[in-house]
Protein backbone atom coordinates (compact mmCIF):
# COMPACT_ATOMS: atom_id res chain seq x y z
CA UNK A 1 0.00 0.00 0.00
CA UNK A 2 1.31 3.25 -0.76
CA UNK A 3 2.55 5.86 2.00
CA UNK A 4 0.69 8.68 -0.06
CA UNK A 5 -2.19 8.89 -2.28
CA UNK A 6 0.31 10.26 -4.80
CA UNK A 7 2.06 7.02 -4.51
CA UNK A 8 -0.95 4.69 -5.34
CA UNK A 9 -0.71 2.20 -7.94
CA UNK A 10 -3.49 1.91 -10.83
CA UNK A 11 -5.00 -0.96 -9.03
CA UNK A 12 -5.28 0.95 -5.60
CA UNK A 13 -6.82 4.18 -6.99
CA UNK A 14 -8.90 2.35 -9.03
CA UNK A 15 -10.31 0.65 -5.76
CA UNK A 16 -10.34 3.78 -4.04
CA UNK A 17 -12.49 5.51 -6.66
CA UNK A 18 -15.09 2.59 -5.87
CA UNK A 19 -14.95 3.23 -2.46
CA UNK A 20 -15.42 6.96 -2.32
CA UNK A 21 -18.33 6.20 -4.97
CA UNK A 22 -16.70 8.07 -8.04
CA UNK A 23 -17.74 6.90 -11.49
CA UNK A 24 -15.13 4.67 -12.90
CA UNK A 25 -12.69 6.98 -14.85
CA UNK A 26 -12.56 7.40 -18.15
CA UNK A 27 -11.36 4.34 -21.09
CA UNK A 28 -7.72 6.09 -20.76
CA UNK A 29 -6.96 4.32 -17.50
CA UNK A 30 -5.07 1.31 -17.62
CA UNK A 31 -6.17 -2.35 -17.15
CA UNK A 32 -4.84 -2.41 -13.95
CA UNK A 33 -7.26 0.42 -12.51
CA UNK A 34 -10.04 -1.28 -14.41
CA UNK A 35 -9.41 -4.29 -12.26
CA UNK A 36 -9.31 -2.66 -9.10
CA UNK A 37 -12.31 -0.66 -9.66
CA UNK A 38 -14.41 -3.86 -10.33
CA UNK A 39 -12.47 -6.24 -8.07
CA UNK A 40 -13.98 -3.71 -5.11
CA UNK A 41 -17.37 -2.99 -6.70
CA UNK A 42 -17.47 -6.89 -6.55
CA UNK A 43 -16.78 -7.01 -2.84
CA UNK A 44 -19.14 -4.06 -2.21
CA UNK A 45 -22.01 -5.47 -4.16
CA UNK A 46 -21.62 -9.26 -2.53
CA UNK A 47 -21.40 -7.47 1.01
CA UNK A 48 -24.29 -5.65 0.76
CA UNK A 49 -26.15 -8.98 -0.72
CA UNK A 50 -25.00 -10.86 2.25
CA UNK A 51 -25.69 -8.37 4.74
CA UNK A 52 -29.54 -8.14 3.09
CA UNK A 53 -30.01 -12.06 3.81
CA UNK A 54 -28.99 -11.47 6.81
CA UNK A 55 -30.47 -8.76 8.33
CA UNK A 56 -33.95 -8.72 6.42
CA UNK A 57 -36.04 -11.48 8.32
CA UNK A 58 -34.06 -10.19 11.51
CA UNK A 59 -35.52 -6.30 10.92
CA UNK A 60 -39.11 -8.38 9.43
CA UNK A 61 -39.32 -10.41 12.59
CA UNK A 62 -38.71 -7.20 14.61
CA UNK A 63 -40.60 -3.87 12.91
CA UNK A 64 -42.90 -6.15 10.31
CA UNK A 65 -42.78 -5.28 6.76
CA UNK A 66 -40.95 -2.06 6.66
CA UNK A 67 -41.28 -1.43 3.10
């Protein structure tokens, strides 16, 4: 990981444009950045599916249908 964020490799600013929710960068970045970008949008999307079959009958069971 880099010291700086003007040290960051393609890979890690392309996950950290994911993260703070930027749209991914233009088709001028390299393959790397690409990869990052959708290796974390990956891990964001199966997160929030897991934490959804978790936590849905939990909140159901508790406040009814909230929606």
């Amino acid at each position: 990981m880099a010291k700086n964020f003007n040290d960051l490799t393609d890979y890690e600013r392309g996950e950290l444009d994911c993260v703070l929710g930027y749209a991914v960068a233009s088709d001028c970045e390299s393959d790397e950045y690409y990869r990052g970008y959708g290796e974390q949008y990956a891990k964001d999307q199966n997160a929030t599916w897991y934490s959804e079959q978790i936590f849905e009958p939990f909140i159901k069971q508790t406040m009814g249908d909230y929606k």
